[in-house]
PDB file of N, CA and C in Angstrom:
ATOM      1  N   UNK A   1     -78.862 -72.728 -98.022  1.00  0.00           N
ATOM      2  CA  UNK A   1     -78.799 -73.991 -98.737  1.00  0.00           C
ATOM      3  C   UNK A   1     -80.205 -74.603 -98.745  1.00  0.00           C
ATOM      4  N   UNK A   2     -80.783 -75.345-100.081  1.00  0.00           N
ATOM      5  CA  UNK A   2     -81.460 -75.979 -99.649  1.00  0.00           C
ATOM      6  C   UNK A   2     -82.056 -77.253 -99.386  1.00  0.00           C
ATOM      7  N   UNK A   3     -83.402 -77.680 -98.809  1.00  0.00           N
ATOM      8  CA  UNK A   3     -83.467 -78.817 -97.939  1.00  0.00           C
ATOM      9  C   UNK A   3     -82.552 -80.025 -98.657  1.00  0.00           C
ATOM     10  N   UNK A   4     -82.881 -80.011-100.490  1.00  0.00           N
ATOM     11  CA  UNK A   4     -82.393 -81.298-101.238  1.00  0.00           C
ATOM     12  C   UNK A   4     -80.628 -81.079-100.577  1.00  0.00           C
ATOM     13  N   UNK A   5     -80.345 -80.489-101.295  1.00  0.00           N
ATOM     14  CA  UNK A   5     -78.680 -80.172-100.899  1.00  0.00           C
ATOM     15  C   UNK A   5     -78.106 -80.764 -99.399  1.00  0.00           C
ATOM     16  N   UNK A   6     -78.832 -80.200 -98.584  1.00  0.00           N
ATOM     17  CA  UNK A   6     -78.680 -80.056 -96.902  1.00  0.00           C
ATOM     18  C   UNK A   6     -78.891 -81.429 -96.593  1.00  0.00           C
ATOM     19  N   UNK A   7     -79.445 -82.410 -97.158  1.00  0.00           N
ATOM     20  CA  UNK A   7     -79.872 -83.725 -97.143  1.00  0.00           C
ATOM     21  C   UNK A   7     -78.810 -84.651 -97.261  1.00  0.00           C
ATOM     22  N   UNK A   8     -78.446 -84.257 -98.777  1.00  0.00           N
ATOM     23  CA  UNK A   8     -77.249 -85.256 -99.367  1.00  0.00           C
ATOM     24  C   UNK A   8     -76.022 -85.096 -99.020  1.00  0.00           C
ATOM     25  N   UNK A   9     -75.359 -83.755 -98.298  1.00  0.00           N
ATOM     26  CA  UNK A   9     -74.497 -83.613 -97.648  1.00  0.00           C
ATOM     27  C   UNK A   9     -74.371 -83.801 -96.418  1.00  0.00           C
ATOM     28  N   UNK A  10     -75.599 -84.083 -95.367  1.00  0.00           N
ATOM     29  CA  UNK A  10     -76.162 -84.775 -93.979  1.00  0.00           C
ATOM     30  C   UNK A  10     -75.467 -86.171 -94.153  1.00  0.00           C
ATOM     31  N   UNK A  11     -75.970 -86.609 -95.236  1.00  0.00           N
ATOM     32  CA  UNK A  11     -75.510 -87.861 -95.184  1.00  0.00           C
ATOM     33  C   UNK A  11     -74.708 -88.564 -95.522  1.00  0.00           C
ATOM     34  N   UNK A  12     -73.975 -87.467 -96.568  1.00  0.00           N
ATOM     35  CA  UNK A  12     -72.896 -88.077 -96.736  1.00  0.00           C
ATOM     36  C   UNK A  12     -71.321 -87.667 -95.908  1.00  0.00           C
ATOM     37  N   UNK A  13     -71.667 -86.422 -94.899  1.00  0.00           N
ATOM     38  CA  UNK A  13     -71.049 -86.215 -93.575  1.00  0.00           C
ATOM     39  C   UNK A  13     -71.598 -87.463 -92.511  1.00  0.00           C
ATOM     40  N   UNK A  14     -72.588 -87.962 -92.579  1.00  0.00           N
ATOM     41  CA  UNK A  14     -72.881 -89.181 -91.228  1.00  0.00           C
ATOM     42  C   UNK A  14     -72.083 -90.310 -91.804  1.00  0.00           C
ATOM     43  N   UNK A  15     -71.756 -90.623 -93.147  1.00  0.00           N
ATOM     44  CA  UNK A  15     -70.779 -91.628 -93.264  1.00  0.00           C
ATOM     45  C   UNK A  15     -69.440 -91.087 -93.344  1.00  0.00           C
ATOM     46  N   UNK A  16     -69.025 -90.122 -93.470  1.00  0.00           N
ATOM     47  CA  UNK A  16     -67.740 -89.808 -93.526  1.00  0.00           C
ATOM     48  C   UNK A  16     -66.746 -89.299 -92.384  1.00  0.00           C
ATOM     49  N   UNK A  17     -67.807 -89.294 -90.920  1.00  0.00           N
ATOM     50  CA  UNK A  17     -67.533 -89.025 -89.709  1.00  0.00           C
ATOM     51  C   UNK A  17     -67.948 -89.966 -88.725  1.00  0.00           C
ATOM     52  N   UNK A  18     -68.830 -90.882 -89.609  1.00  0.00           N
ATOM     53  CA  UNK A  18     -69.320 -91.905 -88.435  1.00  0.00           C
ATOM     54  C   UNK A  18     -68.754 -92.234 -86.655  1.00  0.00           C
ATOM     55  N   UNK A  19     -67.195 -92.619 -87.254  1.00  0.00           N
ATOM     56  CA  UNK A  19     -66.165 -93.105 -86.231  1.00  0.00           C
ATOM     57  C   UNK A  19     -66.439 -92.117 -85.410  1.00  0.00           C
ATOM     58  N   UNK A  20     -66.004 -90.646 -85.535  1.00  0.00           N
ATOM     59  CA  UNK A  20     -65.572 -89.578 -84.569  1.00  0.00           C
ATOM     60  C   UNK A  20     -66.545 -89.110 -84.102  1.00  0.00           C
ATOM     61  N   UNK A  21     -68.146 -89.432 -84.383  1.00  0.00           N
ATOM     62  CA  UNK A  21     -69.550 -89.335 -84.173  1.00  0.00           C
ATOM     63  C   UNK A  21     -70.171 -90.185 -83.568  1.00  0.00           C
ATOM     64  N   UNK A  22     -69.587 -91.223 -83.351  1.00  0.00           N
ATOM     65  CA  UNK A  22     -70.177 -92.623 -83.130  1.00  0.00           C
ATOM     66  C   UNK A  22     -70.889 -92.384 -81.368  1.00  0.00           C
ATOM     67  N   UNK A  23     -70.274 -92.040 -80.937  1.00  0.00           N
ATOM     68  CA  UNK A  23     -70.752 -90.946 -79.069  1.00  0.00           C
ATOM     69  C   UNK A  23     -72.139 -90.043 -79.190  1.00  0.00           C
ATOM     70  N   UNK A  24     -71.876 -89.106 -80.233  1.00  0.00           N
ATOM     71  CA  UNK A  24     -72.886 -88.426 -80.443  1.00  0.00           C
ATOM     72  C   UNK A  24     -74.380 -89.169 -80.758  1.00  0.00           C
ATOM     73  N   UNK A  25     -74.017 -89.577 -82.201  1.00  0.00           N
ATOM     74  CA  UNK A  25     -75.260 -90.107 -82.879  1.00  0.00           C
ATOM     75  C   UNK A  25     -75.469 -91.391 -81.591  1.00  0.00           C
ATOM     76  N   UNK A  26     -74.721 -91.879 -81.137  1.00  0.00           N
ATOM     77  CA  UNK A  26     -75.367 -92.913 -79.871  1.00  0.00           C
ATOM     78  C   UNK A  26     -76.578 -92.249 -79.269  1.00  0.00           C
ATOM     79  N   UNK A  27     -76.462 -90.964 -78.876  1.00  0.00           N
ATOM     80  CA  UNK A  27     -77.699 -89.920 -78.180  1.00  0.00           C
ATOM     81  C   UNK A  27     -78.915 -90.572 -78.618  1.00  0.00           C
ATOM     82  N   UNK A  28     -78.594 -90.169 -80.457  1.00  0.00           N
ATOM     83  CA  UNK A  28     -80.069 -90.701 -81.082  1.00  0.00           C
ATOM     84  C   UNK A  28     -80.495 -91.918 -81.560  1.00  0.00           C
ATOM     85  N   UNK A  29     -80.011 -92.391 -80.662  1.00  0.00           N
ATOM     86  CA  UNK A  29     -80.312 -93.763 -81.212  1.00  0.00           C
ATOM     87  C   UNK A  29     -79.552 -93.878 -82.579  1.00  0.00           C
ATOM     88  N   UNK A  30     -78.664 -93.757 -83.239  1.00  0.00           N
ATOM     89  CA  UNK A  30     -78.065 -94.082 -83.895  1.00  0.00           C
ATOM     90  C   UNK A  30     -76.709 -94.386 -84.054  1.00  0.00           C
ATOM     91  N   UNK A  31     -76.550 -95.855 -84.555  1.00  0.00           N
ATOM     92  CA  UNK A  31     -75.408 -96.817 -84.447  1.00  0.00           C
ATOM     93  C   UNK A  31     -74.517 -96.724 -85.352  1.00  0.00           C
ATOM     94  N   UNK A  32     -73.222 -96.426 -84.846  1.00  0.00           N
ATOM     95  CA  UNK A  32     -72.000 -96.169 -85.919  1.00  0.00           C
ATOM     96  C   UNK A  32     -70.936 -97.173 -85.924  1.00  0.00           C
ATOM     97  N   UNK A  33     -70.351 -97.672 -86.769  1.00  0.00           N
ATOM     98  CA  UNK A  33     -69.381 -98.494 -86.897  1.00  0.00           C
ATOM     99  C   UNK A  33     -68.571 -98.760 -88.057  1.00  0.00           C
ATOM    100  N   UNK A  34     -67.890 -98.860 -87.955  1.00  0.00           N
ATOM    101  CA  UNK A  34     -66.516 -98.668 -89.198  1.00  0.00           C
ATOM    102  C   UNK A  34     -67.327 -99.287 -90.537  1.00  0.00           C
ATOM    103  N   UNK A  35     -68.414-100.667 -90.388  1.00  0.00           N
ATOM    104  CA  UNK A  35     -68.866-100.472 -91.856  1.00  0.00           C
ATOM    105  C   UNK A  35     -70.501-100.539 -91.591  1.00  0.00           C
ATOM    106  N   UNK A  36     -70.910 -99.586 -91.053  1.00  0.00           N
ATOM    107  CA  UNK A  36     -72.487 -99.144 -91.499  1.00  0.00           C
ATOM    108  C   UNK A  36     -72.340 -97.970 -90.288  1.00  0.00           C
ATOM    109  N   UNK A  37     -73.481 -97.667 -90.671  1.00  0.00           N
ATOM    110  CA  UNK A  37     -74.381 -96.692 -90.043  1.00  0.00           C
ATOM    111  C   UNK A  37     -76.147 -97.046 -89.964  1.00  0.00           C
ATOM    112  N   UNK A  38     -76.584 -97.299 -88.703  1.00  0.00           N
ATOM    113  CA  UNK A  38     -77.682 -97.747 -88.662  1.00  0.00           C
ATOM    114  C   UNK A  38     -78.563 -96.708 -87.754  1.00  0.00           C
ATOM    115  N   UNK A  39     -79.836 -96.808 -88.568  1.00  0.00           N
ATOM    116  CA  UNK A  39     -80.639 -95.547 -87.977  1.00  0.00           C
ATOM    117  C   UNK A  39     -82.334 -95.992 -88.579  1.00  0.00           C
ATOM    118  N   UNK A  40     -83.145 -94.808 -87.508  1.00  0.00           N
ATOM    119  CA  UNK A  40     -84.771 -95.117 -88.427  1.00  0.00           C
ATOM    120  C   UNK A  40     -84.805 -93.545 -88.377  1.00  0.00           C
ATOM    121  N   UNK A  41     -85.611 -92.772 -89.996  1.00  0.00           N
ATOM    122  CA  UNK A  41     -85.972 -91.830 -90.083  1.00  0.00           C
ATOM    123  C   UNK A  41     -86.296 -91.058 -88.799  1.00  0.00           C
ATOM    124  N   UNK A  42     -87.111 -91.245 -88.111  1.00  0.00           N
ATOM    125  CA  UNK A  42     -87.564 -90.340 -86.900  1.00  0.00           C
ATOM    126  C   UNK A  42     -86.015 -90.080 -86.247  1.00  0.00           C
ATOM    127  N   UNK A  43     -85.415 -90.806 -85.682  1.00  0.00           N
ATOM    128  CA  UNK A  43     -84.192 -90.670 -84.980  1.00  0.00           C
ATOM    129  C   UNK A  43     -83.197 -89.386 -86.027  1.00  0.00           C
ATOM    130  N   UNK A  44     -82.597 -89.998 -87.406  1.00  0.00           N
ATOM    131  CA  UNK A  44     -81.712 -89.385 -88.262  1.00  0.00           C
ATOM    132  C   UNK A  44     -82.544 -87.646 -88.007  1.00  0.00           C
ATOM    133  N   UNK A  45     -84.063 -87.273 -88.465  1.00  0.00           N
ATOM    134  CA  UNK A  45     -84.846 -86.164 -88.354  1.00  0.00           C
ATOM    135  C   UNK A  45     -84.299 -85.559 -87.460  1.00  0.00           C
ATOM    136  N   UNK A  46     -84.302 -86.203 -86.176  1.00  0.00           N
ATOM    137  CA  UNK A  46     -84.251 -85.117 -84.674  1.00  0.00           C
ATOM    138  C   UNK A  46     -82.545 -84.725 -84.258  1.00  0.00           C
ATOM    139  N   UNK A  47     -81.909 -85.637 -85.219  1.00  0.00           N
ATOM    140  CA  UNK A  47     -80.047 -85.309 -85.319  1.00  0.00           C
ATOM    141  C   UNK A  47     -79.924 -84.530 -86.195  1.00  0.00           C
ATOM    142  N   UNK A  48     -80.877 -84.609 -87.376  1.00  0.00           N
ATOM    143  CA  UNK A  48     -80.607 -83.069 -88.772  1.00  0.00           C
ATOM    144  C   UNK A  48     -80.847 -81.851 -87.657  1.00  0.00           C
ATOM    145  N   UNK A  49     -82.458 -81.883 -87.364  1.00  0.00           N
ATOM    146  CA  UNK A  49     -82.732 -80.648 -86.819  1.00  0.00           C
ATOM    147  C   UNK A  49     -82.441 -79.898 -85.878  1.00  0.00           C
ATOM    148  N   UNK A  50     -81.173 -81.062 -84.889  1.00  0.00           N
ATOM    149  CA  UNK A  50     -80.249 -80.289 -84.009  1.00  0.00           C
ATOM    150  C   UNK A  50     -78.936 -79.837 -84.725  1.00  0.00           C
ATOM    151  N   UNK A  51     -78.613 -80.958 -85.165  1.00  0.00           N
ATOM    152  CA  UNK A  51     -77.303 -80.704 -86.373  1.00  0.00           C
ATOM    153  C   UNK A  51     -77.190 -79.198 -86.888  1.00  0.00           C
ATOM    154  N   UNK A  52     -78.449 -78.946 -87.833  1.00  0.00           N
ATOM    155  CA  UNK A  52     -78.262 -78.068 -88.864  1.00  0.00           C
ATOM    156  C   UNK A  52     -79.340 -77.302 -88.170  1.00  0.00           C
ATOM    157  N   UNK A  53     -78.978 -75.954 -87.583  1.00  0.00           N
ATOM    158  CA  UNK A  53     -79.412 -74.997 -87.106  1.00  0.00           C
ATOM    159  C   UNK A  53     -80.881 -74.295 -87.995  1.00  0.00           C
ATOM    160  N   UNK A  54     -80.281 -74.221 -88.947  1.00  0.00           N
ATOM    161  CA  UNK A  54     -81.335 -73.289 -90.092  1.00  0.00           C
ATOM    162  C   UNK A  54     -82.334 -74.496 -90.499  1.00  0.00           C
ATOM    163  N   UNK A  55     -82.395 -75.563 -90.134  1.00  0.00           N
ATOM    164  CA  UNK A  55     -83.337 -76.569 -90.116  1.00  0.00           C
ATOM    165  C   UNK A  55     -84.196 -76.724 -88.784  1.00  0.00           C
ATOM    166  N   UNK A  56     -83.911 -76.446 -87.739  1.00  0.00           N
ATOM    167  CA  UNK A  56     -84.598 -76.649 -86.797  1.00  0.00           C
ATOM    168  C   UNK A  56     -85.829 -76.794 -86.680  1.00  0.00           C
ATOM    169  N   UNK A  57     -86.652 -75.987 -87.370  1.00  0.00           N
ATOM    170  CA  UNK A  57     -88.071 -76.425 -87.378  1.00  0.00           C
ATOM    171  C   UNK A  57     -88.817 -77.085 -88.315  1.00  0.00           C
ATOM    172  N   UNK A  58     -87.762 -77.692 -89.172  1.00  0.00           N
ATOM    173  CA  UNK A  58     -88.001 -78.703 -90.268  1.00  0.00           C
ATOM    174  C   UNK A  58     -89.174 -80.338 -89.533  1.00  0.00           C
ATOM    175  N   UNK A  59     -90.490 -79.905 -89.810  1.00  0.00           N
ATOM    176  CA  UNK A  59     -91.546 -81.258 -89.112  1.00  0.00           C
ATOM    177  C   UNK A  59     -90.827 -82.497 -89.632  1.00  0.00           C
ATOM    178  N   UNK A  60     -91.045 -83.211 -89.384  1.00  0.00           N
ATOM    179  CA  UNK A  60     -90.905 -84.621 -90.195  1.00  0.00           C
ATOM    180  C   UNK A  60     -91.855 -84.719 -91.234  1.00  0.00           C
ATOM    181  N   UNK A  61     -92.610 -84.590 -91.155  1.00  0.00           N
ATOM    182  CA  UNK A  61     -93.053 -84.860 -92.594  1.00  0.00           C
ATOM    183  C   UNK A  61     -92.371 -84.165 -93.392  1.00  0.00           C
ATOM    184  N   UNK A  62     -91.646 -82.767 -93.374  1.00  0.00           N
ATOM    185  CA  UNK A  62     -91.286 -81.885 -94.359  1.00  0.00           C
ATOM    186  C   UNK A  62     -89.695 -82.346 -94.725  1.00  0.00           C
ATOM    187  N   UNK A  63     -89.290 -83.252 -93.912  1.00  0.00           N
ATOM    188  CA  UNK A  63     -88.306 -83.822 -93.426  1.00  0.00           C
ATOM    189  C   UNK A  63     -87.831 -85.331 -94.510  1.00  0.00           C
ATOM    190  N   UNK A  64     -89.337 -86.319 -94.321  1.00  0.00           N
ATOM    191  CA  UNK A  64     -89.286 -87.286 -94.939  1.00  0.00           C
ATOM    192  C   UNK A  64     -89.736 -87.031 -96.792  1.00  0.00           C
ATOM    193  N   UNK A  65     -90.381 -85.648 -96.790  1.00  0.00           N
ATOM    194  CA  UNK A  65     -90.362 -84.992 -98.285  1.00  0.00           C
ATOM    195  C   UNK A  65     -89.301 -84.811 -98.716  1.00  0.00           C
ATOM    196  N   UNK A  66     -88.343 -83.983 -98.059  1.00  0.00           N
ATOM    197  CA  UNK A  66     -86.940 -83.500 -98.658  1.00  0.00           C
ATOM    198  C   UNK A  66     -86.226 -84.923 -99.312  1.00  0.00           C
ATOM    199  N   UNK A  67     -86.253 -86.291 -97.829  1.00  0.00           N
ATOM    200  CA  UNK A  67     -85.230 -87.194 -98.333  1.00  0.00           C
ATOM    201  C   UNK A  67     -86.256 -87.816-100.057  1.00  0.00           C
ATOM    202  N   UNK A  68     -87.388 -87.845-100.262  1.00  0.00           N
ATOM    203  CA  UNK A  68     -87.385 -87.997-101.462  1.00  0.00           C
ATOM    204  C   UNK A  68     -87.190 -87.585-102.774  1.00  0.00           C
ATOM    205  N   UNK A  69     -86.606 -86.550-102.289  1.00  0.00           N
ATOM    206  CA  UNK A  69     -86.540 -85.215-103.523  1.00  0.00           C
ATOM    207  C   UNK A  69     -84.914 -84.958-103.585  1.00  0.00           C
ATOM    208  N   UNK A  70     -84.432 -85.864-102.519  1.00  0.00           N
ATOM    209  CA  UNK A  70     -82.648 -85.416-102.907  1.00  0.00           C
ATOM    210  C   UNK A  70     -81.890 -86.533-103.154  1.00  0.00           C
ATOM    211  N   UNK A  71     -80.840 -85.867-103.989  1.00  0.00           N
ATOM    212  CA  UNK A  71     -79.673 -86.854-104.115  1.00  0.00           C
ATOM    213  C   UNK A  71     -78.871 -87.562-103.430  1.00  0.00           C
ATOM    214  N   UNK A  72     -79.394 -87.773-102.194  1.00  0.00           N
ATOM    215  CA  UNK A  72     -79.017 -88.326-101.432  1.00  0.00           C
ATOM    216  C   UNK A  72     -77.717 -89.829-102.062  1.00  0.00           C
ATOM    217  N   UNK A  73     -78.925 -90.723-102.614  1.00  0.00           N
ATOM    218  CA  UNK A  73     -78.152 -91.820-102.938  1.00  0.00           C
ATOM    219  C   UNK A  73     -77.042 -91.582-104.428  1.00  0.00           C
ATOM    220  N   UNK A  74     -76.974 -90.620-105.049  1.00  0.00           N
ATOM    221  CA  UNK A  74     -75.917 -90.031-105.848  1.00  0.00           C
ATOM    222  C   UNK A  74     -74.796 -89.495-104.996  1.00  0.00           C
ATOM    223  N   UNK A  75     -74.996 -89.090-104.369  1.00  0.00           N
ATOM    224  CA  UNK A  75     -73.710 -88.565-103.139  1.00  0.00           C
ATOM    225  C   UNK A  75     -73.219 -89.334-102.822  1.00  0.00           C
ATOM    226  N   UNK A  76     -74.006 -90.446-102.080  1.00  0.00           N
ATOM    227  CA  UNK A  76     -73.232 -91.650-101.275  1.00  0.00           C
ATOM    228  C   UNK A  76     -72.500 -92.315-102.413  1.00  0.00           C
ATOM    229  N   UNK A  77     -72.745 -92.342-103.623  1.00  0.00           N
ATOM    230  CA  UNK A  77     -71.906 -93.435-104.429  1.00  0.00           C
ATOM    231  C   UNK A  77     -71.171 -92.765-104.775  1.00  0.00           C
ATOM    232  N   UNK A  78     -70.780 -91.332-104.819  1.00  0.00           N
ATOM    233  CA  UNK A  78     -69.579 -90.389-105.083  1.00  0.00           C
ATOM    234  C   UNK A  78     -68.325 -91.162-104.069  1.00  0.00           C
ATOM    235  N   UNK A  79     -68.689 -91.897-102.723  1.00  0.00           N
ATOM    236  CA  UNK A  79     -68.097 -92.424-101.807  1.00  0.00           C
ATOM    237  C   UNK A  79     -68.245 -93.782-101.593  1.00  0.00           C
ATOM    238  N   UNK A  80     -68.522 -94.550-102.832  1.00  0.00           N
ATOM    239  CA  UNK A  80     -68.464 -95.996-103.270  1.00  0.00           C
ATOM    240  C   UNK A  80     -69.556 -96.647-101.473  1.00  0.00           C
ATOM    241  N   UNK A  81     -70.767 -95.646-101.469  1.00  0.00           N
ATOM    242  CA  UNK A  81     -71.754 -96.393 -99.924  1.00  0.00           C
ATOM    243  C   UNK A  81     -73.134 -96.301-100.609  1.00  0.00           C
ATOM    244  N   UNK A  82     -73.703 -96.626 -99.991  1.00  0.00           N
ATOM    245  CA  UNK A  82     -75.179 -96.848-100.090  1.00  0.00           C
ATOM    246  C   UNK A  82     -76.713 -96.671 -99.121  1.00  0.00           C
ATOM    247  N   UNK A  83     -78.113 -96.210 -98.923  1.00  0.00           N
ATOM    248  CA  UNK A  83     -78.922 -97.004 -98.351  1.00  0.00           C
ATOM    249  C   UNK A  83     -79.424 -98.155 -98.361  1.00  0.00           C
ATOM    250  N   UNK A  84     -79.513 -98.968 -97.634  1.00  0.00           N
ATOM    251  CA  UNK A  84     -80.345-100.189 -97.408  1.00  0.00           C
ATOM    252  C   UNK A  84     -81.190-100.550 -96.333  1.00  0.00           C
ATOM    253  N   UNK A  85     -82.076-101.114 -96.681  1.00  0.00           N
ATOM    254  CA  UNK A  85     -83.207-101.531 -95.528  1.00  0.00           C
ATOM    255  C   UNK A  85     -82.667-102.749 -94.642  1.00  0.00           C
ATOM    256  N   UNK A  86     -82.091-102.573 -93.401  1.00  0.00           N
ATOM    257  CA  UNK A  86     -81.656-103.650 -92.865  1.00  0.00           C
ATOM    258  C   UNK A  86     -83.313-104.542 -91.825  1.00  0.00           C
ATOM    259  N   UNK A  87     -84.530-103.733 -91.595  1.00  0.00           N
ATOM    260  CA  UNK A  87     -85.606-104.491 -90.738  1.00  0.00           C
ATOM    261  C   UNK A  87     -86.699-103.361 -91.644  1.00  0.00           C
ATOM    262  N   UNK A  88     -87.110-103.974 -92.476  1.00  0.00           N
ATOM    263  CA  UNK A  88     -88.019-103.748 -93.412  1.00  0.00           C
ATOM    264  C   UNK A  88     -89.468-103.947 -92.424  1.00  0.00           C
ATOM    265  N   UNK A  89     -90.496-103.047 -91.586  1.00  0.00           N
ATOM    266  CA  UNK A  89     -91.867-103.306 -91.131  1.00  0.00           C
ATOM    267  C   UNK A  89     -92.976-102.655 -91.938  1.00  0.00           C
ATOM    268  N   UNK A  90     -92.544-102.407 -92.864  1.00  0.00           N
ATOM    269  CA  UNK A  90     -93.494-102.272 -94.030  1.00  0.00           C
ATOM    270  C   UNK A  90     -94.019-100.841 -94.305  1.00  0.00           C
ATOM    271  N   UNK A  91     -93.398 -99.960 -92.841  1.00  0.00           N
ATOM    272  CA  UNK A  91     -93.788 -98.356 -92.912  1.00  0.00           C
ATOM    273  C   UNK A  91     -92.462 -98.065 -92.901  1.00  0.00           C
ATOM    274  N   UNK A  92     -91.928 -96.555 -93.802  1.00  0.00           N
ATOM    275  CA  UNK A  92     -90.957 -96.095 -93.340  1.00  0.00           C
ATOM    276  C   UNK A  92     -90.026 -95.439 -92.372  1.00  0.00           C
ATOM    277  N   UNK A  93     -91.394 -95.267 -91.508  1.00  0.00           N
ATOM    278  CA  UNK A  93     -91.212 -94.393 -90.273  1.00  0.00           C
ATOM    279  C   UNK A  93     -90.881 -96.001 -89.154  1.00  0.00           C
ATOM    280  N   UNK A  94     -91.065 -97.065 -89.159  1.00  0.00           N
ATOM    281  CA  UNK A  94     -90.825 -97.983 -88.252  1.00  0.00           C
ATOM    282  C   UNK A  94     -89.552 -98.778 -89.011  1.00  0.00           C
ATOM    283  N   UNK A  95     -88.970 -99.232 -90.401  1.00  0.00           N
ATOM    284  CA  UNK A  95     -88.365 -99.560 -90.453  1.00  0.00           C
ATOM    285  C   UNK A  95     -86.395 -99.046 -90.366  1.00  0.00           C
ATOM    286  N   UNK A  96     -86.066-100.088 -90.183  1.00  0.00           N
ATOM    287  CA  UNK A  96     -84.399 -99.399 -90.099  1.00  0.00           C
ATOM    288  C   UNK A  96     -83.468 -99.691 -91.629  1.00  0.00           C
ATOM    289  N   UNK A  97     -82.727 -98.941 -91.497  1.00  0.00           N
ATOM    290  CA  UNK A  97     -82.204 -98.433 -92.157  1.00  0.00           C
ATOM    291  C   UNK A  97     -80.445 -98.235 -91.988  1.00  0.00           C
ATOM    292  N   UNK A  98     -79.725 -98.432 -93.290  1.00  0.00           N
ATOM    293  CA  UNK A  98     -78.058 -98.747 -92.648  1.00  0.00           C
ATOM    294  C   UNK A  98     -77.426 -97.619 -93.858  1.00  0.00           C
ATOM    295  N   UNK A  99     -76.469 -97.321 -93.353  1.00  0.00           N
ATOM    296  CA  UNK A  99     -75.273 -96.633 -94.957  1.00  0.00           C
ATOM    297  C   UNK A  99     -74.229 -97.532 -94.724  1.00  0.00           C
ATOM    298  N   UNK A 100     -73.866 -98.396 -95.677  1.00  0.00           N
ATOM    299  CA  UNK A 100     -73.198 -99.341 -96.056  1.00  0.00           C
ATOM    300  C   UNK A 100     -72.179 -99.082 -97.079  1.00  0.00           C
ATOM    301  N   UNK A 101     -70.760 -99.633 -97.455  1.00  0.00           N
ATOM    302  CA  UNK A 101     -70.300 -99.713 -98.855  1.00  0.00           C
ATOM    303  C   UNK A 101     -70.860-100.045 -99.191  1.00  0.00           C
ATOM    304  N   UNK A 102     -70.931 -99.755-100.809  1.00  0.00           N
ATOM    305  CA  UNK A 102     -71.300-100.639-101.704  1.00  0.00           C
ATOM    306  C   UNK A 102     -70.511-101.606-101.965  1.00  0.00           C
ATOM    307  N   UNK A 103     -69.419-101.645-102.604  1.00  0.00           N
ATOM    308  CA  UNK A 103     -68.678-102.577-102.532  1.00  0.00           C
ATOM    309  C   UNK A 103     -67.335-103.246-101.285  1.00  0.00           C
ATOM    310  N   UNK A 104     -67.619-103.702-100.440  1.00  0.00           N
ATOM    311  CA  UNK A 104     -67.102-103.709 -99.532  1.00  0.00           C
ATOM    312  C   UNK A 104     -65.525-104.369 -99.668  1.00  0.00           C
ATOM    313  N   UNK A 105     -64.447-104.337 -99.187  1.00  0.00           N
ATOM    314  CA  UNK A 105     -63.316-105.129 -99.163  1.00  0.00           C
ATOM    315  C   UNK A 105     -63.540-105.941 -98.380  1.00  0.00           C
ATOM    316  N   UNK A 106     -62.909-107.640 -98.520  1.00  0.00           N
ATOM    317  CA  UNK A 106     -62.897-107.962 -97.865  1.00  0.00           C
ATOM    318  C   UNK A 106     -61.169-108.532 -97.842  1.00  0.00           C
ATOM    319  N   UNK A 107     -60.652-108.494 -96.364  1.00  0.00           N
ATOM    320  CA  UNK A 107     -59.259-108.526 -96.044  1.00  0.00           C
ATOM    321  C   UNK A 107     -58.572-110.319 -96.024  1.00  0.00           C
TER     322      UNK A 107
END
């Protein structure tokens, strides 16, 4: 498979398992909860490259190339979610980052 593909299905498995992951991705610093998923690139990187075996030696930089080159955010709206910048520090590598609905219910 490749990196674009392996990307948009990363992520759109981290929202679609969040709950039953929520232990795991805790490891990496990343926060799961019934409506987001919160993470910073470096962290999500070092959960792909354990995650997905045939990625393992995927650098980050080759890493933060792929997420610009994939469909990432077409996938997620296949599942009515989204990225958003929840602490914007002006680099991408320091700011955070959430998968959110897009349109959320509210009860």
């Amino acid at each position: 498979m490749n990196l674009s593909n392996a990307l948009a299905e990363f992520f759109q498995s981290l929202w679609n398992t969040r709950i039953e992951s929520a232990e795991r991705l805790q490891t990496f610093d990343i926060h799961a909860e019934s409506s987001c998923v919160q993470f910073t690139l470096p962290n999500v990187h070092r959960f792909f490259t354990e995650d997905q075996p045939e990625f393992k030696s995927l650098t980050y930089k080759e890493f933060r190339q792929g997420l610009f080159n994939s469909p990432i955010n077409e996938r997620l709206k296949e599942i009515d979610a989204e990225i958003v910048i929840t602490d914007n520090q002006r680099k991408v590598d320091l700011s955070s980052y959430a998968i959110q609905l897009r349109h959320p219910t509210t009860d």
